[in-house]
Structure formats: C-alpha cells, structure tokens
Protein backbone atom coordinates (compact mmCIF):
# COMPACT_ATOMS: atom_id res chain seq x y z
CA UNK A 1 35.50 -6.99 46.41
CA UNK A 2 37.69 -6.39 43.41
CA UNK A 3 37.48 -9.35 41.95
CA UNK A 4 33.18 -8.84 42.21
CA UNK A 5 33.81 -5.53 40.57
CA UNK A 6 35.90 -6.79 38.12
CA UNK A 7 33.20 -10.08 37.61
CA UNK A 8 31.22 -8.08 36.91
CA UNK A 9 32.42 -5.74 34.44
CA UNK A 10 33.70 -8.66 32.37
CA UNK A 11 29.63 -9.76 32.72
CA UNK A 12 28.47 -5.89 31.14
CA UNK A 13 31.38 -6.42 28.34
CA UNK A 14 29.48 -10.13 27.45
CA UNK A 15 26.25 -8.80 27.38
CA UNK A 16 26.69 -5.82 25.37
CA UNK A 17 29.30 -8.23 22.95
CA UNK A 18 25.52 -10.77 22.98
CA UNK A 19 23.08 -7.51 21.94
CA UNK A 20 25.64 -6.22 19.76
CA UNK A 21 26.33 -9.41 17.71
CA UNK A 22 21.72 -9.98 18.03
CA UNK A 23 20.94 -6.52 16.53
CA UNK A 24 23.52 -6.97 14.20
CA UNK A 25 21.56 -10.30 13.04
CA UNK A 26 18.26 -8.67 13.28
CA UNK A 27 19.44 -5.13 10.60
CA UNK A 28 20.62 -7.90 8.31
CA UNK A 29 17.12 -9.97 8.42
CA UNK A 30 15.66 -6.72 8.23
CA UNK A 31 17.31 -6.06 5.15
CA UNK A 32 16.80 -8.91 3.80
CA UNK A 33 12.89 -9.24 3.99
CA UNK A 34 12.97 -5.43 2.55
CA UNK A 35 14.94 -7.38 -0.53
CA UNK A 36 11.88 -9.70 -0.54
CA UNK A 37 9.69 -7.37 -0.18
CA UNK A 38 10.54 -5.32 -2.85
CA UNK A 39 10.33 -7.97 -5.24
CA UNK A 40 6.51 -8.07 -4.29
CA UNK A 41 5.80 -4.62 -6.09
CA UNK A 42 5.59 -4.27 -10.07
CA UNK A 43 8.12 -2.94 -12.46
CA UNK A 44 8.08 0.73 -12.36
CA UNK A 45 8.45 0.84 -15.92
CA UNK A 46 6.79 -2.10 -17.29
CA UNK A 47 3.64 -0.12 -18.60
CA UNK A 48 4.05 3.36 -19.76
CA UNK A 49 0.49 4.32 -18.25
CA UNK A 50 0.78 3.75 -14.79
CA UNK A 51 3.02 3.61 -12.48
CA UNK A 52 3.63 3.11 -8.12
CA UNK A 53 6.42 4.24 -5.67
CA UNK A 54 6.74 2.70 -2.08
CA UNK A 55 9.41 4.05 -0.15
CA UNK A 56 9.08 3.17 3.57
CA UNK A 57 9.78 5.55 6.15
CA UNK A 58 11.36 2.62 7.94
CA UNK A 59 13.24 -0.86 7.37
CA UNK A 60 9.81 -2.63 5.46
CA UNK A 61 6.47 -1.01 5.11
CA UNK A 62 2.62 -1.73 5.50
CA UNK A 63 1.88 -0.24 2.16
CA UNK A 64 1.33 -2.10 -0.76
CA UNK A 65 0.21 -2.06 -4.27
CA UNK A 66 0.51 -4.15 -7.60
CA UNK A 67 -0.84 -4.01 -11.28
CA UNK A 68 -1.13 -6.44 -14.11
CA UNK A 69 -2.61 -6.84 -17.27
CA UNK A 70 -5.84 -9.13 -17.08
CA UNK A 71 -6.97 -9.14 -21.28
CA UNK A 72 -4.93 -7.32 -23.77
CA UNK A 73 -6.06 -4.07 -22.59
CA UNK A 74 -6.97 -4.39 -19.50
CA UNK A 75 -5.18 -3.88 -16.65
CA UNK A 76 -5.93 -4.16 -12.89
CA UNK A 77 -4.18 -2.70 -9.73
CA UNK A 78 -4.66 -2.24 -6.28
CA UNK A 79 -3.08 0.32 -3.67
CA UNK A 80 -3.87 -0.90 0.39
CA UNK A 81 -2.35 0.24 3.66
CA UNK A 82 -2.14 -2.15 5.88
CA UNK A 83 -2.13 -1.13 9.93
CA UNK A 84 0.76 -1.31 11.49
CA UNK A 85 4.37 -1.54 10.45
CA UNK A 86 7.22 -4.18 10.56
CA UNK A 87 7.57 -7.82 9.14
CA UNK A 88 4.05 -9.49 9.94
CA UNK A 89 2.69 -6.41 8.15
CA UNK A 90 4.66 -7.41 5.32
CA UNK A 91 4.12 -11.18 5.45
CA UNK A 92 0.16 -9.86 5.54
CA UNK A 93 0.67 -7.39 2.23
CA UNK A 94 2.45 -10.26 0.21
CA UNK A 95 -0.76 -12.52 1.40
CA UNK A 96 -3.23 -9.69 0.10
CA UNK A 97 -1.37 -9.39 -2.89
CA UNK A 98 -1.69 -12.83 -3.88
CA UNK A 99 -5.35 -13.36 -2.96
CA UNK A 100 -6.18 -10.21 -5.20
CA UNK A 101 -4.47 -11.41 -8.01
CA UNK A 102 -6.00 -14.74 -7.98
CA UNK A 103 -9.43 -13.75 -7.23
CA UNK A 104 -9.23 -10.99 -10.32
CA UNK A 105 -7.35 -13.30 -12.99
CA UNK A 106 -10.03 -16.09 -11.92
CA UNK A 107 -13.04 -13.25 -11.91
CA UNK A 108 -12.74 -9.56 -12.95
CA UNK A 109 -15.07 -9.14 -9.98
CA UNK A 110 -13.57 -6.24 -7.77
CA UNK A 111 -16.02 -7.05 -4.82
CA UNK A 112 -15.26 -10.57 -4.48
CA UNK A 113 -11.67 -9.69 -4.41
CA UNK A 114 -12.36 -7.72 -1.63
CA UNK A 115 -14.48 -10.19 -0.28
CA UNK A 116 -11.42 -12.53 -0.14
CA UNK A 117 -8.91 -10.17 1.15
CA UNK A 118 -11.29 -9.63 4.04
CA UNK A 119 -12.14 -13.24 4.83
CA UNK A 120 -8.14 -13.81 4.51
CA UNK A 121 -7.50 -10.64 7.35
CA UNK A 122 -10.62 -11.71 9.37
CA UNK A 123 -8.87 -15.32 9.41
CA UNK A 124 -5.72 -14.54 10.60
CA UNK A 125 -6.15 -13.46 13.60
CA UNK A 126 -3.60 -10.96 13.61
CA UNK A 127 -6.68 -8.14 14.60
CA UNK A 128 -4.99 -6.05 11.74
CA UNK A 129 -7.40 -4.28 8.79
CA UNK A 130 -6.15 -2.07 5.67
CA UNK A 131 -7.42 0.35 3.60
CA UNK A 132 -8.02 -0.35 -0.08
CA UNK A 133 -8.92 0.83 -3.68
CA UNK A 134 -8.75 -1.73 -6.63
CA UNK A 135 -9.76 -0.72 -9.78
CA UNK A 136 -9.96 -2.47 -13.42
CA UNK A 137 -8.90 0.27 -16.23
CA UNK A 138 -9.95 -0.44 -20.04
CA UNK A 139 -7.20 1.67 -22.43
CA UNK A 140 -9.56 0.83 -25.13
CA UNK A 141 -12.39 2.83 -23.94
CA UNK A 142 -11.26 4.70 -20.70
CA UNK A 143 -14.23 2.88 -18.32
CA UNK A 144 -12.69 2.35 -15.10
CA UNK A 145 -14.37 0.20 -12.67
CA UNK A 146 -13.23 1.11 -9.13
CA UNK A 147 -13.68 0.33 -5.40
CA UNK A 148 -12.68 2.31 -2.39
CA UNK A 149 -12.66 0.81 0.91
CA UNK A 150 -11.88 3.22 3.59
CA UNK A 151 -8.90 4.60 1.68
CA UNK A 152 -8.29 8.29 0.85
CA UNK A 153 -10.17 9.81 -1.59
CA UNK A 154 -8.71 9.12 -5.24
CA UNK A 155 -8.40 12.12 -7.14
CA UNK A 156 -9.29 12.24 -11.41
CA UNK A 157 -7.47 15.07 -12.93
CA UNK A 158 -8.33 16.58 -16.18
CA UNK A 159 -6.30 18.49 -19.03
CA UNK A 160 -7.57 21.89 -18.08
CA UNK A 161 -6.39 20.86 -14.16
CA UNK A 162 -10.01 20.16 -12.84
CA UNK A 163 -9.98 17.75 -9.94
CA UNK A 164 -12.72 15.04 -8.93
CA UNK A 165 -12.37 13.66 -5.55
CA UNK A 166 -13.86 10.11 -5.42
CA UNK A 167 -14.25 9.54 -1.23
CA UNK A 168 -14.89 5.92 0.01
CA UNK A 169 -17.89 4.74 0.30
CA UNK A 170 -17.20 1.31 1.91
CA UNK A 171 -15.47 0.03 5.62
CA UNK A 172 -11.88 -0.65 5.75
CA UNK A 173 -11.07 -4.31 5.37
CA UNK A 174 -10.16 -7.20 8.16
CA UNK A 175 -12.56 -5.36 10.45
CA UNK A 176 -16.20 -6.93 9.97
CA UNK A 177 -17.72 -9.75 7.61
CA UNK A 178 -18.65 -7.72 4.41
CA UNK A 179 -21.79 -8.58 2.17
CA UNK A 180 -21.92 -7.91 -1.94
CA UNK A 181 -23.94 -4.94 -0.92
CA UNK A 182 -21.68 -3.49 1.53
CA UNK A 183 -19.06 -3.05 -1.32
CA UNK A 184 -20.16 0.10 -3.51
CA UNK A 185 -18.17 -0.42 -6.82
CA UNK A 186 -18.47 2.40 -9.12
CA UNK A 187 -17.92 2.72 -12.65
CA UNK A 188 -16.32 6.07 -14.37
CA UNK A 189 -14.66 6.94 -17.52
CA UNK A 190 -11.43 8.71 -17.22
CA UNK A 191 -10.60 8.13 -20.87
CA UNK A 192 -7.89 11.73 -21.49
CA UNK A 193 -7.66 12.05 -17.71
CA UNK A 194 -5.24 10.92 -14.89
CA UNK A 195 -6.00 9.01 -11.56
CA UNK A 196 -4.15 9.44 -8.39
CA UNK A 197 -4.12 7.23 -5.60
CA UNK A 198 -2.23 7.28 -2.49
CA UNK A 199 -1.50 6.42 1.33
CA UNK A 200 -1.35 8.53 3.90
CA UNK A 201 2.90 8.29 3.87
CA UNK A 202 2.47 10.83 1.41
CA UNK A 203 0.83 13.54 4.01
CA UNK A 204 3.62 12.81 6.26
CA UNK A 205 6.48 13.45 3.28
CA UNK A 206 7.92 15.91 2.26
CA UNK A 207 8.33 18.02 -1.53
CA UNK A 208 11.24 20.07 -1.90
CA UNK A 209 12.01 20.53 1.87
CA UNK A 210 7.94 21.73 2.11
CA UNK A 211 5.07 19.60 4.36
CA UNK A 212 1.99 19.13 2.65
CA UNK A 213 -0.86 21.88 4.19
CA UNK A 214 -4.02 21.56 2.65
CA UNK A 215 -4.06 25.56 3.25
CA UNK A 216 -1.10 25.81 1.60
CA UNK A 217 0.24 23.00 0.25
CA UNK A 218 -1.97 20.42 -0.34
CA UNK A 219 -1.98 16.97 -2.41
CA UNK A 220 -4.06 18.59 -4.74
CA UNK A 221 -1.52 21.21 -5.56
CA UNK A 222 1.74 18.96 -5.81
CA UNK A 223 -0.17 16.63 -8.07
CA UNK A 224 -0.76 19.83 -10.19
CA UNK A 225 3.12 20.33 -10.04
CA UNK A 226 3.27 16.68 -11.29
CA UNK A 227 1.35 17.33 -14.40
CA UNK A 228 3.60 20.45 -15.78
C-alpha cells in the first residue's frame, strides 16, 4: 500500500514536472509570434500624418492595421478586426495584410481589395470574418476615398471640434461572396480635418483609470481630449 501511495505521488510530481516544462514552451512561442507579429504593423513614426497603436489585451491580437505610401502623396491604410483571438487569428491578419497591399499597389481599387480579402477568408475555411475600413488619403488635395465594412463608425473631426460619424454601409468580410455593388465606397474631403478609426478594444480600455460611457465618457469625448 505504501509503496502504491508513494507510486503514485512520484507519478503527480512527473506530470506536473511534463505541464510545467509544456506551458513553459508554449509562453515562449507565444512570445515569440507576438515578436513576429509586431513586425507586421507600420512604423509609428514613419509619417508624421498618421499614425496606429495595437496593444493586445492578451499574448497576440486579432486586430490589425497597416499604411503605406502608394504615389508620392498618396497613402493607403487599412484598420480590420479579425474574430477571435490567439495565433490562427494572427496567421489570418498577416494573410489580410498582404493581400491588401498587393491588391492596392497593383490597383488603387479599394473594393477589389476587399473583394480579395474576402475570397482569401471565404477560402480558408477557418469560418472566421473581420471587420474593415480601408481608405486611400491624397495630402495634395485632402479627397479621401474610403470603405467601411461592418466596422465602427469612423469619426472626421474638425478645427472648431465638430464630429461626422461615417457608419458602415457594407457586411463584414469572410461571411458571404460580395459583388462590386455590395461594396459602397465613398469619397470625402477631409483636407484641415482629422480621421479616427478604431476597434472595439478601445470601448473595453480604459483613460486615466475611467471606462468609456457614451453618457459620460464616450469616444467622442476622449478623442476631443486628444486634440487639445
């Protein structure tokens, strides 16, 4: 009987030694694709115009977003959630990142991007869809062309503080084949203005120890704190 007993707790000892030494190995390959997948995102600074933040609430995040310079002054970006967390999201955002560049440095063509991106979810398989806006911005003249599908509204600000909500108008990608006249891309100048854009992580953060309340304390009014 003793010896059982003792069997036994050498067996407990080997097991939790085994998941010990396996989550160990799994925190550092977490780690390591949020290296990778930091790498995917733009320099912060590389434009002094724009800008993006992701900061996951956990080890890698299904957010994404990118922007690059397609003519001299041009310069396109997207912003996309992506359903779901962990690392096949992020294999999945690195994949939409590259189709979207491609398809706009081949064609400044914002609905056959998203064409793509939804051909590329809908052939996965992995029953996953995201949220997007892309838009094309002109510093020349201030046109922007934009698309939202299924995302949060983006929000214009101007100098006196007035805010312009522009709400989707298009279904979330990776859901259902999409036609060139499902994809509502419109066209606004925000030449002297400033565009926000932004995931829902941002209703579940935090400002100074406040939640956001849209009675109290909504986007609207932090981006306002932004701009002073």
């Amino acid at each position: 009987m003793q010896e059982s007993i003792v069997s036994n707790i050498k067996d407990i000892s080997k097991s939790k030694d085994v998941a010990e030494a396996s989550n160990k190995s799994m925190r550092k390959e977490l780690s390591q694709a949020n290296e990778v997948q930091n790498l995917l995102f733009p320099e912060r600074n590389k434009f002094d115009f724009i800008t993006g933040l992701s900061k996951p609430a956990r080890d890698l995040s299904g957010d994404l977003y990118d922007y690059f310079e397609i003519f001299p002054h041009d310069t396109a970006f997207i912003l996309a959630d992506i359903s779901g967390k962990g690392i096949s999201a992020s294999l999945l955002m690195s994949q939409v990142i590259a189709v979207f560049r491609n398809q706009i440095k081949q064609s400044p063509d914002l609905a056959s991007a998203a064409k793509a991106i939804n051909e590329t979810l809908l052939s996965s398989n992995s029953k996953r869809f995201l949220t997007f806006v892309g838009g094309i911005y002109s510093r020349e003249t201030g046109e922007l062309t934009l698309l939202n599908c299924g995302h949060l509204p983006v929000l214009v600000i101007d100098k006196n503080g007035r805010i312009e909500k522009i709400e989707t108008e298009t279904f979330p990608l990776g859901i259902q084949e999409l036609e060139n006249k499902d994809l509502i891309v419109r066209n606004i100048n925000i030449k002297n203005k400033s565009l926000y854009c932004f995931t829902d992580g941002l209703l579940e953060a935090s400002y100074n120890n406040r939640v956001f309340d849209e009675e109290s304390f909504g986007v609207e009014i932090f981006i306002k704190k932004l701009k002073i």
